[in-house]
PDB file of N, CA and C in Angstrom:
ATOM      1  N   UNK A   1       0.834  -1.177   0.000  1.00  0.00           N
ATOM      2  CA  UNK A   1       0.000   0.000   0.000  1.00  0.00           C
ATOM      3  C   UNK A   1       0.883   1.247   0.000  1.00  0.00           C
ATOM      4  N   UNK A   2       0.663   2.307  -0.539  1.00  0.00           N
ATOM      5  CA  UNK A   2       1.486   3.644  -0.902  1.00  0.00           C
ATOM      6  C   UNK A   2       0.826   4.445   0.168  1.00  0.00           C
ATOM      7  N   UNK A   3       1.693   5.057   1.167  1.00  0.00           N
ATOM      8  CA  UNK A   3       0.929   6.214   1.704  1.00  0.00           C
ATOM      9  C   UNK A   3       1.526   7.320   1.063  1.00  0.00           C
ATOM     10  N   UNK A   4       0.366   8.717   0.326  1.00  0.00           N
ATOM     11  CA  UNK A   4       1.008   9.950  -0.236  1.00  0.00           C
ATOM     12  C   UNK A   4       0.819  10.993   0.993  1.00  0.00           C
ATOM     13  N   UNK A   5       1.265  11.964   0.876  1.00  0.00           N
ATOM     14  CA  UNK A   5       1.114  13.551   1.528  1.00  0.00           C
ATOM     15  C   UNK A   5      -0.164  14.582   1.372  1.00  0.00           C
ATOM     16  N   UNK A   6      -0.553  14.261   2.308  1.00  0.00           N
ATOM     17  CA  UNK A   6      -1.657  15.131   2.285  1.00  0.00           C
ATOM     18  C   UNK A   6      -1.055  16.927   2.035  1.00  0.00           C
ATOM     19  N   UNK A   7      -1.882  17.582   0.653  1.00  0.00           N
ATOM     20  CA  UNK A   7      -1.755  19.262   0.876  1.00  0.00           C
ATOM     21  C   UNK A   7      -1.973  19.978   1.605  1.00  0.00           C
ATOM     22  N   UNK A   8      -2.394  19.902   2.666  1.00  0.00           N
ATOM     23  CA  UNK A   8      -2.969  20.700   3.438  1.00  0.00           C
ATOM     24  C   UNK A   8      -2.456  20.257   4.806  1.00  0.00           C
ATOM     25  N   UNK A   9      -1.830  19.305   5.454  1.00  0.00           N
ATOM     26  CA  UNK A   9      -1.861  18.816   6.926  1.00  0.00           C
ATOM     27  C   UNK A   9      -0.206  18.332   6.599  1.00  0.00           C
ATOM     28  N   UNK A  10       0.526  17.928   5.055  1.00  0.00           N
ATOM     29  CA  UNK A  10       1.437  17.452   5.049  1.00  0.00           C
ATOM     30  C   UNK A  10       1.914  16.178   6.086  1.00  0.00           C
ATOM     31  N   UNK A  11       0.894  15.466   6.051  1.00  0.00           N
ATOM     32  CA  UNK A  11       0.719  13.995   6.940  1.00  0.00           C
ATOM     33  C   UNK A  11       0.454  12.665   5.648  1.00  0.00           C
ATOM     34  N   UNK A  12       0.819  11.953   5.921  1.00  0.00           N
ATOM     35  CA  UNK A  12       0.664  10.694   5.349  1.00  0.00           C
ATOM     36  C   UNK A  12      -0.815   9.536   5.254  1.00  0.00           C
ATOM     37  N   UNK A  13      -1.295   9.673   4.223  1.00  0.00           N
ATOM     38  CA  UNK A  13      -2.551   8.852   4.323  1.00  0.00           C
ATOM     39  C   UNK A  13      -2.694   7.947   3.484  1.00  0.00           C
ATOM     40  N   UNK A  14      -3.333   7.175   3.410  1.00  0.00           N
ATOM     41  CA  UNK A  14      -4.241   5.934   2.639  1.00  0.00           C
ATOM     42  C   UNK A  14      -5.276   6.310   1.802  1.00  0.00           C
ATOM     43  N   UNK A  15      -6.169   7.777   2.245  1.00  0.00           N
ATOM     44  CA  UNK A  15      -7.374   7.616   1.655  1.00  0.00           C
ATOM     45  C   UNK A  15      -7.225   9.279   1.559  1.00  0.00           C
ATOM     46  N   UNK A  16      -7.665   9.329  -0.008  1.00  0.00           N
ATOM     47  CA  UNK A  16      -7.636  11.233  -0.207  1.00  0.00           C
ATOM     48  C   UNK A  16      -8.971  11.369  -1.392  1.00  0.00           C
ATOM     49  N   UNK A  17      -8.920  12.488  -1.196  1.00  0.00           N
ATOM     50  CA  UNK A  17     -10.391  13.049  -1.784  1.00  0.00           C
ATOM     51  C   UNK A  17      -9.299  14.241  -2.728  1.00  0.00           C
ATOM     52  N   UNK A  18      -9.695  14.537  -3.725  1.00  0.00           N
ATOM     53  CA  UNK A  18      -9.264  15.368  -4.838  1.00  0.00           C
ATOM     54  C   UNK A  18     -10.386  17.091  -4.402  1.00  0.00           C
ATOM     55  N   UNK A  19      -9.344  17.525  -4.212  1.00  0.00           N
ATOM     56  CA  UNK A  19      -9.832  19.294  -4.195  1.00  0.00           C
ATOM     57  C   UNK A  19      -9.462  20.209  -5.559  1.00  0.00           C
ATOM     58  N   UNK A  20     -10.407  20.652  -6.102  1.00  0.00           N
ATOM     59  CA  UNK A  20     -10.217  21.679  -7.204  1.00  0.00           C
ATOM     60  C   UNK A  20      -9.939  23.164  -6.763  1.00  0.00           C
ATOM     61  N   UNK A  21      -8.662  23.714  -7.034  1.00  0.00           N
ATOM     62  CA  UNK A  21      -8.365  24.704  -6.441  1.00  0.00           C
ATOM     63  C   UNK A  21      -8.067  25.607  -7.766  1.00  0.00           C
ATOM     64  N   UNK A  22      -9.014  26.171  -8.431  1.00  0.00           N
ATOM     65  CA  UNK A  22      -8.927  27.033  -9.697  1.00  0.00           C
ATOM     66  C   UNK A  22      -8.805  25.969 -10.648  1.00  0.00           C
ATOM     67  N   UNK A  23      -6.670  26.060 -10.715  1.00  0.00           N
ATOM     68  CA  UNK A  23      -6.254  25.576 -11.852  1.00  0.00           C
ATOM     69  C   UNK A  23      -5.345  24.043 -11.526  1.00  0.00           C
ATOM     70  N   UNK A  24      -5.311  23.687 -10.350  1.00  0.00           N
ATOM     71  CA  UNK A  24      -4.277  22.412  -9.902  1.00  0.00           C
ATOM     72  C   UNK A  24      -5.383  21.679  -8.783  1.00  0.00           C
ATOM     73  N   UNK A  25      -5.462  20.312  -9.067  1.00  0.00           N
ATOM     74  CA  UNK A  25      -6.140  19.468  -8.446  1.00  0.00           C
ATOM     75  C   UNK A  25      -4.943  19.505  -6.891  1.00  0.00           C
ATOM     76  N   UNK A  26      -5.726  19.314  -5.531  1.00  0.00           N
ATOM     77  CA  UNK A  26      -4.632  19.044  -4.535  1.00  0.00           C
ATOM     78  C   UNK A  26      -5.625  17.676  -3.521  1.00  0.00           C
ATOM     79  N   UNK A  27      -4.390  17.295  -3.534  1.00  0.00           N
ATOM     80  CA  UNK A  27      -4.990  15.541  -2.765  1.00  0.00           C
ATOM     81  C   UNK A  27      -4.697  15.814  -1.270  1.00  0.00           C
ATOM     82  N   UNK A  28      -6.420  15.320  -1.060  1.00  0.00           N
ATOM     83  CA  UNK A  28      -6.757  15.753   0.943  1.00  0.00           C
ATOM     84  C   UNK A  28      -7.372  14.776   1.337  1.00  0.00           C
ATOM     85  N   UNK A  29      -6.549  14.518   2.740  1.00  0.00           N
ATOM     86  CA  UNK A  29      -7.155  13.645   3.697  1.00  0.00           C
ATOM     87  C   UNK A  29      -7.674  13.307   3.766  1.00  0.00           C
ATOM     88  N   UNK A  30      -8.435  12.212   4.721  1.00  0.00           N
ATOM     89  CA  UNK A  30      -9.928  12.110   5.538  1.00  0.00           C
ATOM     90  C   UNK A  30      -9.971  13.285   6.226  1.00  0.00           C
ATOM     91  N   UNK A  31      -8.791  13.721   7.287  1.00  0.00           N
ATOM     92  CA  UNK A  31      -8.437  14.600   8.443  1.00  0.00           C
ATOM     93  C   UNK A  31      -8.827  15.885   7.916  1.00  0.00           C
ATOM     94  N   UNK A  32      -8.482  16.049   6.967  1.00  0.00           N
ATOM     95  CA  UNK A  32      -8.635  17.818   6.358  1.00  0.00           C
ATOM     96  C   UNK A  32      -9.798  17.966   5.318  1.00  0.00           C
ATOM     97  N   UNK A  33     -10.392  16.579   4.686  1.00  0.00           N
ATOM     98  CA  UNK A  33     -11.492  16.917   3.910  1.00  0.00           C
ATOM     99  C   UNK A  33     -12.399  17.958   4.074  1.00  0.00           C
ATOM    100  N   UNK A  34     -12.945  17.545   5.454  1.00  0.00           N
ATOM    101  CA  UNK A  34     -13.971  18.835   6.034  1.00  0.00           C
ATOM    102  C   UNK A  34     -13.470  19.922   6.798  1.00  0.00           C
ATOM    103  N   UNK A  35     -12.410  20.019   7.047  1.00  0.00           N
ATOM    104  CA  UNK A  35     -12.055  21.255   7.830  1.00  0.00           C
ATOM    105  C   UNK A  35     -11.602  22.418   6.942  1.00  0.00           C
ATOM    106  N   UNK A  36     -12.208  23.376   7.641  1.00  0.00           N
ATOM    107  CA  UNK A  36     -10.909  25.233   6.973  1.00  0.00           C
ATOM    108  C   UNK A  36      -9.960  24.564   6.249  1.00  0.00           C
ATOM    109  N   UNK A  37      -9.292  25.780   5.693  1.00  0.00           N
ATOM    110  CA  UNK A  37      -8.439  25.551   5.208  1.00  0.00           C
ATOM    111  C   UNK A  37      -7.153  25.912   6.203  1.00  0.00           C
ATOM    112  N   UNK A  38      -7.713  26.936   6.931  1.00  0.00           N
ATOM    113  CA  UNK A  38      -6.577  27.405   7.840  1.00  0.00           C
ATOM    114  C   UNK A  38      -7.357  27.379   9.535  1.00  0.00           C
ATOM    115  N   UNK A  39      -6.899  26.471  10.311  1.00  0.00           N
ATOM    116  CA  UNK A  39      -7.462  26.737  11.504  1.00  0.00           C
ATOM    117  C   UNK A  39      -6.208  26.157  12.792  1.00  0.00           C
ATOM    118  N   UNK A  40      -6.550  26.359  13.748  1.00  0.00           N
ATOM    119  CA  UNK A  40      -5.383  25.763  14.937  1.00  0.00           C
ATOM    120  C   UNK A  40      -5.283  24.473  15.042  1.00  0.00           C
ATOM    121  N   UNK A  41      -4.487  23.863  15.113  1.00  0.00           N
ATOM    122  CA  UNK A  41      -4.164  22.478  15.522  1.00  0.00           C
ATOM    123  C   UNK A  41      -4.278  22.305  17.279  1.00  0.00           C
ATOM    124  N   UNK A  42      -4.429  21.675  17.974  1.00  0.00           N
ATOM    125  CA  UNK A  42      -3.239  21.168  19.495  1.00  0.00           C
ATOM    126  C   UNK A  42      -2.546  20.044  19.274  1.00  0.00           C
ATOM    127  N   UNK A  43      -1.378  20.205  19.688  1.00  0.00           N
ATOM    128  CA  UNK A  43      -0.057  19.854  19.399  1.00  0.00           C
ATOM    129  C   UNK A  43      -0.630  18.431  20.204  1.00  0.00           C
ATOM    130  N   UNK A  44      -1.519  18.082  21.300  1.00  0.00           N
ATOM    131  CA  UNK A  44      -2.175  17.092  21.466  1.00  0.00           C
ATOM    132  C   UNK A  44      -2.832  16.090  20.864  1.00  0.00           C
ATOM    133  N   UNK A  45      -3.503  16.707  19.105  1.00  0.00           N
ATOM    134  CA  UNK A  45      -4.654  16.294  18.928  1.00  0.00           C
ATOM    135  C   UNK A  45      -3.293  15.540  17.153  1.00  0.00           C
ATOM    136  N   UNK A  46      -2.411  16.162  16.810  1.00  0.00           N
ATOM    137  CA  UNK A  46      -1.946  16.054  15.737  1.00  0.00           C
ATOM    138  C   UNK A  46      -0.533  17.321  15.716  1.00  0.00           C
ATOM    139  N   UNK A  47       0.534  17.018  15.145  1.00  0.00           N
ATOM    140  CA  UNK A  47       2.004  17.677  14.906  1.00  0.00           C
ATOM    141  C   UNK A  47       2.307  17.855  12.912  1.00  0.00           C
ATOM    142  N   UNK A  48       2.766  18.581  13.175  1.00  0.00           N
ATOM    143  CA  UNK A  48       2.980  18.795  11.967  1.00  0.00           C
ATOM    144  C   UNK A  48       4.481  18.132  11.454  1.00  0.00           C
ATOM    145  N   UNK A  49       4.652  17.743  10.204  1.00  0.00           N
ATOM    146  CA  UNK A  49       5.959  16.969   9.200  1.00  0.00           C
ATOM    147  C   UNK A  49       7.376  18.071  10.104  1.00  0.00           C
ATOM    148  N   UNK A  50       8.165  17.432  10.265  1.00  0.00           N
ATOM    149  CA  UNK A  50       9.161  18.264  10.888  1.00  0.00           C
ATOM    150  C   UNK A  50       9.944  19.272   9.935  1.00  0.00           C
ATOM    151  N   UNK A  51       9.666  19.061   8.342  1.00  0.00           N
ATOM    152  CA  UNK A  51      10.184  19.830   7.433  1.00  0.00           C
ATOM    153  C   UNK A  51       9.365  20.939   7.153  1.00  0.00           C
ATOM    154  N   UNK A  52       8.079  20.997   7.630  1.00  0.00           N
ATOM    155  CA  UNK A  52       7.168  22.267   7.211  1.00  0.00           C
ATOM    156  C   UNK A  52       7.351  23.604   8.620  1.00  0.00           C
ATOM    157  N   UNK A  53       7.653  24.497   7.678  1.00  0.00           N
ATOM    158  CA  UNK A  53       7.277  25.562   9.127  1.00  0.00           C
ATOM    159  C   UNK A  53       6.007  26.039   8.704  1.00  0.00           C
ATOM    160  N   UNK A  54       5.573  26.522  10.340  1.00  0.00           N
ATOM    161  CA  UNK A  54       3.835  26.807  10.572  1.00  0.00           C
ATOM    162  C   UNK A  54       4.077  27.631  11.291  1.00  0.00           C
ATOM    163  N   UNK A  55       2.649  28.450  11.563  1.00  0.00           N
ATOM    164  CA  UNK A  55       2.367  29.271  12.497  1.00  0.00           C
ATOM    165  C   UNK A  55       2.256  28.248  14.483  1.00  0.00           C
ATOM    166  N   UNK A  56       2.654  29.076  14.937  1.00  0.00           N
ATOM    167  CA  UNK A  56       2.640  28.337  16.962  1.00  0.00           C
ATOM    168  C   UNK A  56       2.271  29.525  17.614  1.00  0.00           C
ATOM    169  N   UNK A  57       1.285  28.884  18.073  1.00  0.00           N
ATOM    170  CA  UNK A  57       0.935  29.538  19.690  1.00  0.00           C
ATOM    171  C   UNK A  57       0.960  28.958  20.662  1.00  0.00           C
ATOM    172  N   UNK A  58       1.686  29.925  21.654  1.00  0.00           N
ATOM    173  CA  UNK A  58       2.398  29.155  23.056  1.00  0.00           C
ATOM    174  C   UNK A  58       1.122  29.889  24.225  1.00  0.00           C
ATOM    175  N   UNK A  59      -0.050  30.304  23.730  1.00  0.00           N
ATOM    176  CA  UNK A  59      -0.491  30.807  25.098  1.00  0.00           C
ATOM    177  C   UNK A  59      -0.884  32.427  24.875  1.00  0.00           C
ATOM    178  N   UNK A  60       0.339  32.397  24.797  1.00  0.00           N
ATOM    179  CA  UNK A  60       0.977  34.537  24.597  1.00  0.00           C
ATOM    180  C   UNK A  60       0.956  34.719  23.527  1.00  0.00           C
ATOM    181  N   UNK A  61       1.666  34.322  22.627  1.00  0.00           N
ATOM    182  CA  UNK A  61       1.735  34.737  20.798  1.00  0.00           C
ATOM    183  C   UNK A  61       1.698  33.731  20.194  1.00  0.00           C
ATOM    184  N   UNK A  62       1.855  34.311  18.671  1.00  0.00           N
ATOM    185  CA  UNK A  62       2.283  33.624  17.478  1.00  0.00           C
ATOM    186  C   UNK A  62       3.047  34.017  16.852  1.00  0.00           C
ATOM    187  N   UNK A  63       3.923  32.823  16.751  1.00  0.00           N
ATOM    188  CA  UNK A  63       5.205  33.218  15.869  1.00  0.00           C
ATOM    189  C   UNK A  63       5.379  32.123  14.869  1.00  0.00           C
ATOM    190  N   UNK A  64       6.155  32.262  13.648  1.00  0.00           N
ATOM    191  CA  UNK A  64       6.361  31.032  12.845  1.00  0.00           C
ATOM    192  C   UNK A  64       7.886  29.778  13.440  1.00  0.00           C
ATOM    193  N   UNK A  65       7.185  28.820  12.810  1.00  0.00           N
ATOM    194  CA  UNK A  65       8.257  27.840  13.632  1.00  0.00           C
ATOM    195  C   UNK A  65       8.615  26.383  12.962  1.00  0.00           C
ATOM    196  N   UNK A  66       9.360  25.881  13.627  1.00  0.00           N
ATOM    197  CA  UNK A  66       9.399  24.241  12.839  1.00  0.00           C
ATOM    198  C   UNK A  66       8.950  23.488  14.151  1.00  0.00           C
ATOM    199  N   UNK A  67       8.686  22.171  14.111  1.00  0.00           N
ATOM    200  CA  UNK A  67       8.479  21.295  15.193  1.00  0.00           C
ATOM    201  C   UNK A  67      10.099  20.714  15.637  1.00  0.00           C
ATOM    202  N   UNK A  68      10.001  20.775  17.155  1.00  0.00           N
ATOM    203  CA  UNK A  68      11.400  19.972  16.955  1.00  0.00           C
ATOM    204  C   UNK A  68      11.355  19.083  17.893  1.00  0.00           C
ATOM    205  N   UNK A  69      10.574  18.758  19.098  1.00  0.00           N
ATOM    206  CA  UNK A  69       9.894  17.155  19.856  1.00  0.00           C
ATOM    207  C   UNK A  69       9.085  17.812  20.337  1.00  0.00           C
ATOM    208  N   UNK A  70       8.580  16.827  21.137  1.00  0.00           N
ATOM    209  CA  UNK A  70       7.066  16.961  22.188  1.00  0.00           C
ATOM    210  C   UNK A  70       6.295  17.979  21.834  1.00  0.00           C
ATOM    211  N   UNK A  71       6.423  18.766  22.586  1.00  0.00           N
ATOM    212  CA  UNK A  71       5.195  20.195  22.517  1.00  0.00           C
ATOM    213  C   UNK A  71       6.340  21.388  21.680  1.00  0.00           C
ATOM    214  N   UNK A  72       7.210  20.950  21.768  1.00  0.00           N
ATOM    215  CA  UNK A  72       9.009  22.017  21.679  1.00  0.00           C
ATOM    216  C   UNK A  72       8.848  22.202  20.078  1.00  0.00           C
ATOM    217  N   UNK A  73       8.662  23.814  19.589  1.00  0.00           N
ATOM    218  CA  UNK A  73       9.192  23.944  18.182  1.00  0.00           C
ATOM    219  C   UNK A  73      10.238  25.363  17.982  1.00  0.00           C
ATOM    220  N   UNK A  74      10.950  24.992  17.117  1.00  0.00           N
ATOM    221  CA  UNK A  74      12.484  25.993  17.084  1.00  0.00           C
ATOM    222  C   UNK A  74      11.292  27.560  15.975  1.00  0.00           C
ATOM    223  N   UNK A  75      11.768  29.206  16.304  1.00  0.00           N
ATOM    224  CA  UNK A  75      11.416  29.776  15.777  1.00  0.00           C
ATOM    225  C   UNK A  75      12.403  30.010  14.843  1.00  0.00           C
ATOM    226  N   UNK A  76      12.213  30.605  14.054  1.00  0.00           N
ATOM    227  CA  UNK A  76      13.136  31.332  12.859  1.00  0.00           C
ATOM    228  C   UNK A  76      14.227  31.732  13.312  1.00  0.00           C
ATOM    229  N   UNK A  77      14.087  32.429  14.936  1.00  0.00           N
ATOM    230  CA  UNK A  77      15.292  33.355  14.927  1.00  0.00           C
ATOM    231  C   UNK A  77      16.003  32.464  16.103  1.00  0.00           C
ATOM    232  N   UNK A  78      15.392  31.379  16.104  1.00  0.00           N
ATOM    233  CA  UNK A  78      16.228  30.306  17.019  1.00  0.00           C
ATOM    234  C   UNK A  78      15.895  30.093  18.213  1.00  0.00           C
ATOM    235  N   UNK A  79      14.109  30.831  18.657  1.00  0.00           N
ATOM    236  CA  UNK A  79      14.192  30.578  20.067  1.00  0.00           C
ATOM    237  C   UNK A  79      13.434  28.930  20.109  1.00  0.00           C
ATOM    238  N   UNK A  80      12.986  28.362  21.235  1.00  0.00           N
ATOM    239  CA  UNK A  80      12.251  26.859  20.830  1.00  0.00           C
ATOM    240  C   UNK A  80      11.645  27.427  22.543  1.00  0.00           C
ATOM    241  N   UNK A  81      10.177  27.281  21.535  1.00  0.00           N
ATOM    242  CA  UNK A  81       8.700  27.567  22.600  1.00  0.00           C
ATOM    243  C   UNK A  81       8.476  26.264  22.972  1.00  0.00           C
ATOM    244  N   UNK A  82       7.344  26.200  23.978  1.00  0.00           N
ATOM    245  CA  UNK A  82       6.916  25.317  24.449  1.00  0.00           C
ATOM    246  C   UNK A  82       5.579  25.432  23.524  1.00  0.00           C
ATOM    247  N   UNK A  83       4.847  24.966  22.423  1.00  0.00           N
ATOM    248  CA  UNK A  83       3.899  25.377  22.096  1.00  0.00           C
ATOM    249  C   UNK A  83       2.656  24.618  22.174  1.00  0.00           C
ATOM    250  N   UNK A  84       1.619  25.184  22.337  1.00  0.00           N
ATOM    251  CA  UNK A  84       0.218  24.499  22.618  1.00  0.00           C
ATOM    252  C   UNK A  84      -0.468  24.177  21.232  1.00  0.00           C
ATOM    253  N   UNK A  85      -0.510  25.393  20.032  1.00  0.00           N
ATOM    254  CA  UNK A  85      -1.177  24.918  18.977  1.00  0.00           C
ATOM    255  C   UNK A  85      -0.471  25.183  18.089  1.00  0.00           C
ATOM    256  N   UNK A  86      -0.560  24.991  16.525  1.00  0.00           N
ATOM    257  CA  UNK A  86      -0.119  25.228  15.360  1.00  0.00           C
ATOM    258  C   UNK A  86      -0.925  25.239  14.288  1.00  0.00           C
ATOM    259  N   UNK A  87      -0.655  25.977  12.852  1.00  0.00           N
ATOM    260  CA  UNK A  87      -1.451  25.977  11.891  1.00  0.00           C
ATOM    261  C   UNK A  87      -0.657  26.403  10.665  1.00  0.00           C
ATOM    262  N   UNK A  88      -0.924  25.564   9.536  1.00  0.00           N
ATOM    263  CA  UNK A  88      -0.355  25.763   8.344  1.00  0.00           C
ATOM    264  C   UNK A  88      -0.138  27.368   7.424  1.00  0.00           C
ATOM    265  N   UNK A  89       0.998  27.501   7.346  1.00  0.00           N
ATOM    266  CA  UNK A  89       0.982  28.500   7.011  1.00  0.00           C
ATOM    267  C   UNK A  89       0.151  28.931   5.416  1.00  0.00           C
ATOM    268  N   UNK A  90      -0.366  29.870   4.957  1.00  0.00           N
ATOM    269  CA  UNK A  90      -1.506  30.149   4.015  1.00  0.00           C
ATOM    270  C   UNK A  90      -0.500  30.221   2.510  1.00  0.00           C
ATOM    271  N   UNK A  91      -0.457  29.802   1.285  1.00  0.00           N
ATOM    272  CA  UNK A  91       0.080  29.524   0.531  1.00  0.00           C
ATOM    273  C   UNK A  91       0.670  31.257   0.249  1.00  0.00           C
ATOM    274  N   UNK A  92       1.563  31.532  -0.863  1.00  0.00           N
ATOM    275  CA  UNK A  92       2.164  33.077  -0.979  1.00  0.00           C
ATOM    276  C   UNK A  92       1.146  33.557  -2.255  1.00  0.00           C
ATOM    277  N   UNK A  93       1.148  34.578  -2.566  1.00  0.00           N
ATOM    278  CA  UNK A  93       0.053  35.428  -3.266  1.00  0.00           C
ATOM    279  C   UNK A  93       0.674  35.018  -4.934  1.00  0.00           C
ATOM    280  N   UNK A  94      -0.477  35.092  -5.547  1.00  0.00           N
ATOM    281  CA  UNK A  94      -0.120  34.894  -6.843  1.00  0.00           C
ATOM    282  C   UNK A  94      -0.166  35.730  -7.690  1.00  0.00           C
TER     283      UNK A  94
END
């Protein structure tokens, strides 16, 4: 069995549903079929691919970040929060 990458959650699945986005088909989850496109994660409920940076909130702010264990993700400028949620960052303008 092949697991591919989900567009939207960048997680690994079995079963995807085809999204028409204008001009490029993008292959989605079970997990993300019905949800936003952009909403919070808890770092409880699901983590994001350790190669994608996302948006984190620790409580207090949001800053962009990578995952780097447990609840722990490194920011851009090198600090590593303790963070509670996360969310995919929104594609760049066309």
């Amino acid at each position: 069995m092949i697991n591919l990458l989900c567009d939207k959650c960048n997680l690994s699945s079995n079963k995807f549903y085809m999204e028409n986005n204008n001009i490029k088909f993008k292959m989605i989850c079970d997990k993300c079929f019905n949800k936003p496109l952009y909403e919070w994660i808890n770092v409880k409920e699901q983590l994001p691919d350790k190669t994608m940076s996302v948006l984190t909130y620790n409580g207090s702010f949001i800053d962009i970040g990578a995952y780097l264990i447990g609840n722990y993700f490194i920011t851009e400028k090198g600090a590593i929060l303790d963070v509670t949620h996360w969310m995919s960052l929104p594609e760049s303008p066309k």
